[in-house]
N, C-alpha and C. Protein backbone atom coordinates (compact mmCIF):
# COMPACT_ATOMS: atom_id res chain seq x y z
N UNK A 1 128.88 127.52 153.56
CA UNK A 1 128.90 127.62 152.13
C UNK A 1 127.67 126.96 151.52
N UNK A 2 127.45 125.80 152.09
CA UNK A 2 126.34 125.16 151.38
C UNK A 2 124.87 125.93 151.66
N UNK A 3 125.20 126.42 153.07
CA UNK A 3 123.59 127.81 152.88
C UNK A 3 123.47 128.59 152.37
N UNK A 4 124.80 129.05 151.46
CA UNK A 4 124.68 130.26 150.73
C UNK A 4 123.96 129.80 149.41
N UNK A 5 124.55 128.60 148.87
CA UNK A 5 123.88 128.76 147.86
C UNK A 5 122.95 127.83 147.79
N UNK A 6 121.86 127.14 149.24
CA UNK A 6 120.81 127.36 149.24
C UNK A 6 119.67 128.49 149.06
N UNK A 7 120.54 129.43 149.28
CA UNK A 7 119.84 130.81 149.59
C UNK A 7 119.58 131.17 148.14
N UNK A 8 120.26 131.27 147.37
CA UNK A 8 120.53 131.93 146.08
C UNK A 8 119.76 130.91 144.75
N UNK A 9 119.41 129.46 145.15
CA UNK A 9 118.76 128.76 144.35
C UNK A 9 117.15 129.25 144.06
N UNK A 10 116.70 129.70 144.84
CA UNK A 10 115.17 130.40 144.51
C UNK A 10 115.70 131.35 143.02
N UNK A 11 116.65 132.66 143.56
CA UNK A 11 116.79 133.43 142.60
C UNK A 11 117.19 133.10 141.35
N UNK A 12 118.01 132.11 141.34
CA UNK A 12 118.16 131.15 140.16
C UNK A 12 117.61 130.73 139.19
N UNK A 13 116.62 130.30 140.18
CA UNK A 13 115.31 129.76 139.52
C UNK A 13 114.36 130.50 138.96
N UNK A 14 114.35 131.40 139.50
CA UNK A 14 113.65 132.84 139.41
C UNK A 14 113.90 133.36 138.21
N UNK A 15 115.06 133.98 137.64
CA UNK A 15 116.30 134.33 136.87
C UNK A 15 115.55 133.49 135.58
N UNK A 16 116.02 132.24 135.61
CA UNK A 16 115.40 130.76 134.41
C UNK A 16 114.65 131.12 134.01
N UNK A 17 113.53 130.92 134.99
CA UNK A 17 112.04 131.22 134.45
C UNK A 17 111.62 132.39 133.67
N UNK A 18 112.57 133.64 134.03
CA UNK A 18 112.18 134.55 133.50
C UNK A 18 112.83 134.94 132.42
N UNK A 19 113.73 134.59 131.89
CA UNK A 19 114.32 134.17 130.79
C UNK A 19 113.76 133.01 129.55
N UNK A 20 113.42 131.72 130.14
CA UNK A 20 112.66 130.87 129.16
C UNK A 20 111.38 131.66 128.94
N UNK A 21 110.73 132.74 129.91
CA UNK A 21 109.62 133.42 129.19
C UNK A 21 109.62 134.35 128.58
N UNK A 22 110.81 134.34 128.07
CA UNK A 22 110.88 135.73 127.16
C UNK A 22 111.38 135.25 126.08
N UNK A 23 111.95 134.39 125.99
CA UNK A 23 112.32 133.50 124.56
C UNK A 23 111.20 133.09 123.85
N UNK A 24 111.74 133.06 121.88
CA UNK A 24 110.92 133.34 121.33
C UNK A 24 110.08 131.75 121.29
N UNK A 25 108.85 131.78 120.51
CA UNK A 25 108.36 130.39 120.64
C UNK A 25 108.61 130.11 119.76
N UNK A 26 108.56 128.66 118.82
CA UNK A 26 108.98 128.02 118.05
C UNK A 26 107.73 128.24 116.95
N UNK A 27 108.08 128.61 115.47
CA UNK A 27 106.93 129.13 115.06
C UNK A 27 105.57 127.73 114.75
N UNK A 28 104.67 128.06 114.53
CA UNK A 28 103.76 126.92 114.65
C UNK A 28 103.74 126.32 112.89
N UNK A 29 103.80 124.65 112.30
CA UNK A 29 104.07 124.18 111.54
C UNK A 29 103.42 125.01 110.48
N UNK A 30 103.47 125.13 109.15
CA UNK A 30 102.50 125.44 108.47
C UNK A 30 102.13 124.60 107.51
N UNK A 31 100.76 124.44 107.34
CA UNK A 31 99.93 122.91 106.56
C UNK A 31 99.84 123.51 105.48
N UNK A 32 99.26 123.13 104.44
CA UNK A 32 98.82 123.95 102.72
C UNK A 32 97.90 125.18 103.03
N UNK A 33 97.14 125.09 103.87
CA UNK A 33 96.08 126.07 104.06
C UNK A 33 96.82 127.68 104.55
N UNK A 34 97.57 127.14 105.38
CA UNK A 34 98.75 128.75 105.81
C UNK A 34 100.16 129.28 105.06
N UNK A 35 99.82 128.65 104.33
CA UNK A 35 100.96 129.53 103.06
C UNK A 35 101.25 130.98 103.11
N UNK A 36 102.28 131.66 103.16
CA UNK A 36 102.28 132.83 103.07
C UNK A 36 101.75 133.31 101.72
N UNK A 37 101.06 134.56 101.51
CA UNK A 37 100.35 135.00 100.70
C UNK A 37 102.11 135.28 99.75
N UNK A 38 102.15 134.62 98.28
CA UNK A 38 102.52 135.66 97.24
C UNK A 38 103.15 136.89 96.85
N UNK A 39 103.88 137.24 96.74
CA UNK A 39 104.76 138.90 96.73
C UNK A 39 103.69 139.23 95.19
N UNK A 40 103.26 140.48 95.08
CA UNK A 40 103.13 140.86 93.69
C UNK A 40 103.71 140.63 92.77
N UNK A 41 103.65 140.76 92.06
CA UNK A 41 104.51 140.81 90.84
C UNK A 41 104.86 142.18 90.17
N UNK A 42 105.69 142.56 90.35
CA UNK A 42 106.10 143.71 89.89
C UNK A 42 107.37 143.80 88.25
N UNK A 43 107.47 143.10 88.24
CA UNK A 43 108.11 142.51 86.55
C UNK A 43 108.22 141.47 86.50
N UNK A 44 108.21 141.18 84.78
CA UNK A 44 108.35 140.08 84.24
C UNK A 44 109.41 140.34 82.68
N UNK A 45 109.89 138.78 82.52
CA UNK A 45 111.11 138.95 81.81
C UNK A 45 110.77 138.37 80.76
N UNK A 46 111.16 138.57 79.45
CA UNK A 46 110.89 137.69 78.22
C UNK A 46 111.40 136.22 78.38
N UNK A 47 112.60 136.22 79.10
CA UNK A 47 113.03 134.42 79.17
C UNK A 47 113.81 134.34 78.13
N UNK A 48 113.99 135.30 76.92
CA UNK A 48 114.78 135.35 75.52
C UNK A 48 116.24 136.42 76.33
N UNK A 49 117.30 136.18 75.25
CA UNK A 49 118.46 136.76 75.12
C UNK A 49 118.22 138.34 75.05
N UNK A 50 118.50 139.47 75.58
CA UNK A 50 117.91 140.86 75.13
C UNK A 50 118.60 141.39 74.04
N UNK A 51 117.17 141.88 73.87
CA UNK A 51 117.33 142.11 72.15
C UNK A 51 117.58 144.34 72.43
N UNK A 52 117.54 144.51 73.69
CA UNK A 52 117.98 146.15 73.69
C UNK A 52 116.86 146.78 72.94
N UNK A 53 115.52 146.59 72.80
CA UNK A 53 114.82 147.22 72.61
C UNK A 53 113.59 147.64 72.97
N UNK A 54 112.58 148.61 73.20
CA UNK A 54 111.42 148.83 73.54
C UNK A 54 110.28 150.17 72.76
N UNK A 55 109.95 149.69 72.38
CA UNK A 55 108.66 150.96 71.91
C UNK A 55 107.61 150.67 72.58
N UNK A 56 107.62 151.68 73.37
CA UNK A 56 106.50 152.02 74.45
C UNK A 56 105.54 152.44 73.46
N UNK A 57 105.03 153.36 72.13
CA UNK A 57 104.09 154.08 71.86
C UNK A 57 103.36 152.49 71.36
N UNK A 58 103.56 151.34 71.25
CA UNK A 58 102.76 150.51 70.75
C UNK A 58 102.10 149.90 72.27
N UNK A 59 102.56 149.96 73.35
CA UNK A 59 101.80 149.89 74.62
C UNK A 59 100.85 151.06 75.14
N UNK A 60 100.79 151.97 74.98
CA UNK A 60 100.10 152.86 75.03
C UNK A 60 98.39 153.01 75.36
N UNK A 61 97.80 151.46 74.57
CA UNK A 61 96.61 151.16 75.02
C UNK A 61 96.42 150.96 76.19
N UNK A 62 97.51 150.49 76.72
CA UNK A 62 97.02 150.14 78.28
C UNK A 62 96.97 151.20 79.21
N UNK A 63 97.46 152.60 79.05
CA UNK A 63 97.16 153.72 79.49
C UNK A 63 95.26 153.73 79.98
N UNK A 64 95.31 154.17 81.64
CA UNK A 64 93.71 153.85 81.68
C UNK A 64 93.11 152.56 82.20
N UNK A 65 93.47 151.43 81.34
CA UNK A 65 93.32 149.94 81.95
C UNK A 65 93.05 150.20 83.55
N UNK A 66 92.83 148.73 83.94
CA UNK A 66 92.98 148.47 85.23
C UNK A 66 94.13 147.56 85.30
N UNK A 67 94.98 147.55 86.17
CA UNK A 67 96.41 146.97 86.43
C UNK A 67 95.81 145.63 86.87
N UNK A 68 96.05 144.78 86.18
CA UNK A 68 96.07 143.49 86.44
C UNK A 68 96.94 142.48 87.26
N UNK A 69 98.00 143.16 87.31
CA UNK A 69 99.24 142.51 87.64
C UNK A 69 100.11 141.60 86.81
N UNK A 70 100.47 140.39 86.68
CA UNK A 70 101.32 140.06 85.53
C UNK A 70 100.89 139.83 84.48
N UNK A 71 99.56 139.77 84.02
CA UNK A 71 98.86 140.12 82.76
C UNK A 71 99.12 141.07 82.43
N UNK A 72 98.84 142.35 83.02
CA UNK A 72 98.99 143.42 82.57
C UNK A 72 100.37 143.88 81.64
N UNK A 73 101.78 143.44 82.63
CA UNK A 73 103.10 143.83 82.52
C UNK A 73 103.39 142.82 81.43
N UNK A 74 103.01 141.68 81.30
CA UNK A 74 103.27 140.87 80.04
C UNK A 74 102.50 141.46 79.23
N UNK A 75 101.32 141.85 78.83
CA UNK A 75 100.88 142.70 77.65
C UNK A 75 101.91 143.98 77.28
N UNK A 76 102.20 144.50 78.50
CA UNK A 76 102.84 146.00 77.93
C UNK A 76 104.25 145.10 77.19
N UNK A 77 105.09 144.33 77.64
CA UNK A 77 106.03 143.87 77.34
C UNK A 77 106.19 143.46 75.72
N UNK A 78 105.35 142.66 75.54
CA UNK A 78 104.84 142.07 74.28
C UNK A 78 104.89 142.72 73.17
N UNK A 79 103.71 143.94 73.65
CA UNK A 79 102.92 145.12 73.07
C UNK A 79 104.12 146.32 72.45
N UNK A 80 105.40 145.96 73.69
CA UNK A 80 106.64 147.14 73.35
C UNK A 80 108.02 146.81 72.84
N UNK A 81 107.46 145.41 72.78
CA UNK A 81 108.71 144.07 72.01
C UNK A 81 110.02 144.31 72.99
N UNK A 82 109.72 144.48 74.19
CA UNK A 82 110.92 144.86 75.44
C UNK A 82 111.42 143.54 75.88
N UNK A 83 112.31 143.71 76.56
CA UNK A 83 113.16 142.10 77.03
C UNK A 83 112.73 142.48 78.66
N UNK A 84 112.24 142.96 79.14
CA UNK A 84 111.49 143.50 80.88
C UNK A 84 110.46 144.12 80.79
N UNK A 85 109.58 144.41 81.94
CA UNK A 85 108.49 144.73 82.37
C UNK A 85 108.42 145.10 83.64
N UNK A 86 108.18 146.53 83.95
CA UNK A 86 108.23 146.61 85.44
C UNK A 86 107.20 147.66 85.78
N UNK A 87 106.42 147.47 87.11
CA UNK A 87 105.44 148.26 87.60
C UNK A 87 106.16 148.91 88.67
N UNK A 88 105.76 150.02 88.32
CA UNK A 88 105.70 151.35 89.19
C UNK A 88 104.78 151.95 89.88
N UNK A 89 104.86 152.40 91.13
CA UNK A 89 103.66 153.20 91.65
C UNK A 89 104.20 154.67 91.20
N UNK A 90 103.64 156.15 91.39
CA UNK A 90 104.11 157.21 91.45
C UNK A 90 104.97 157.76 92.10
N UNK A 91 104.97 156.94 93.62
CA UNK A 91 105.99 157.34 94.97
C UNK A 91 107.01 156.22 95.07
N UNK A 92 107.07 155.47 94.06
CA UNK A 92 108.37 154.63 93.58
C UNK A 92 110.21 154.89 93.88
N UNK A 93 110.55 154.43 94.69
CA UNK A 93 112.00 154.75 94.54
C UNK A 93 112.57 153.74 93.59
N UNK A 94 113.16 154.41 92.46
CA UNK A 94 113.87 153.30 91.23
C UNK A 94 114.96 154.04 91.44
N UNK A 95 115.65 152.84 90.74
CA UNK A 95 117.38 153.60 90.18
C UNK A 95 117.04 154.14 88.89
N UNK A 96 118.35 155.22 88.43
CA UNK A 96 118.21 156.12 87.72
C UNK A 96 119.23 155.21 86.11
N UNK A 97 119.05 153.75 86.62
CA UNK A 97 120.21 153.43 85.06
C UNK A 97 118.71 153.54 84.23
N UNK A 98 119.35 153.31 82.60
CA UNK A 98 118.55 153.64 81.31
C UNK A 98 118.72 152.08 81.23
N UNK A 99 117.91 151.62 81.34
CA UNK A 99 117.96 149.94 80.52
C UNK A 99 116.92 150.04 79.47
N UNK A 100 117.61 149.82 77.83
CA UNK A 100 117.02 149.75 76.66
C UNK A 100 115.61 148.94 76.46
N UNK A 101 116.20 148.26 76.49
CA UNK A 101 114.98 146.99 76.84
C UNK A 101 113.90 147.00 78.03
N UNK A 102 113.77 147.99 78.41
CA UNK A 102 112.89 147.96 79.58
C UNK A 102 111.66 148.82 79.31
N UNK A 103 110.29 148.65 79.41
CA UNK A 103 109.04 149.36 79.62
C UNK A 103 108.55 149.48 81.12
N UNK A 104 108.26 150.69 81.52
CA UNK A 104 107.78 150.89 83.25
C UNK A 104 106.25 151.01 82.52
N UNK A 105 105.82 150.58 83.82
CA UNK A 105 104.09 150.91 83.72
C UNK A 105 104.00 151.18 85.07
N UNK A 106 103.57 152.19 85.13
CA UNK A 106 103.09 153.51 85.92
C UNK A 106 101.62 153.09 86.37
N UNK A 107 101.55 152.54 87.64
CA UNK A 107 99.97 152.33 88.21
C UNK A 107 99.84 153.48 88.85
N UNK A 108 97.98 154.09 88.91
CA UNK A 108 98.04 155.21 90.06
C UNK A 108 97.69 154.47 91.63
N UNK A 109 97.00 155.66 92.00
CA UNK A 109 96.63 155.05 93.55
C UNK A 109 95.47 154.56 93.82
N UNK A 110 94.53 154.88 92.41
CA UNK A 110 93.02 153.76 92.24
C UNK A 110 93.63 152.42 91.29
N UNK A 111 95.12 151.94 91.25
CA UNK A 111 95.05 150.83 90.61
C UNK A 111 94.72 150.85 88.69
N UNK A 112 95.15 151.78 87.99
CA UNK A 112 95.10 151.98 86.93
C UNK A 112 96.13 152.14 86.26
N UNK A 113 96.69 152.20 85.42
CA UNK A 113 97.97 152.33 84.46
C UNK A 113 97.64 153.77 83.43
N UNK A 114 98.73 154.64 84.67
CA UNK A 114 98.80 156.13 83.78
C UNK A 114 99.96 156.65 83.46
N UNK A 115 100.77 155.75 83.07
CA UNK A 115 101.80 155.91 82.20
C UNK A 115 102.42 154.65 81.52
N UNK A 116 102.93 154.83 80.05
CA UNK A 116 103.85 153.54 79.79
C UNK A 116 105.04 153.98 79.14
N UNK A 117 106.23 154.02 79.85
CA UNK A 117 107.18 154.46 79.11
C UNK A 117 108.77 153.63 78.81
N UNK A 118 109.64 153.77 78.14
CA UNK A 118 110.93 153.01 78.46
C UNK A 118 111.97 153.59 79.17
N UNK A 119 112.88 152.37 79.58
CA UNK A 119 113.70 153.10 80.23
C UNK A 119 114.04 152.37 81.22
């Protein structure tokens, strides 16, 4: 008995090893310098109670612009007295609710704002 599982301790070992090398590594610390980059910003909120309203035709200037990112969506917001702000690409999957208070701004695929509408 005791040679058997002399015999079988290599494979064992074998087995271990090849297992602790396939496990994942422990990720490496990150200092200030390796920060994960930022998510876009794709809306912004007034921070006020909603007031259920938006007029897009007073945002309208920004039709054309270059998309700034949350500059941008806080101007249209402002600009449409909306309680939200949200960027859209063209190939956008949104939901189909009507929120009053909401202005979309429509970026194209050179990064421009070609639409501003509510909704």
């Amino acid at each position: 008995m005791a040679f058997e599982s002399v015999k079988t301790y290599p494979f064992a070992l074998g087995a271990l090893l090849a297992l602790t090398a396939c496990g994942a590594s422990a990720p490496a610390s990150k200092g200030p310098h390796t920060a994960a980059p930022a998510a876009p910003v794709t809306q912004v909120d007034s921070g006020q109670p909603p007031r259920n309203q938006c007029h897009a035709q007073a945002a309208q200037s920004l039709v054309g612009q270059a998309y700034e990112g949350a500059a941008t969506l806080e101007k249209a917001r402002a600009a449409a007295s909306a309680d939200v702000a949200r960027m859209l690409r063209p190939d956008s999957l949104i939901t189909k609710e009507y929120m009053m208070g909401r202005v979309n701004v429509v970026v194209d695929a050179v990064n421009r704002v070609s639409r501003v509408y509510c909704g």
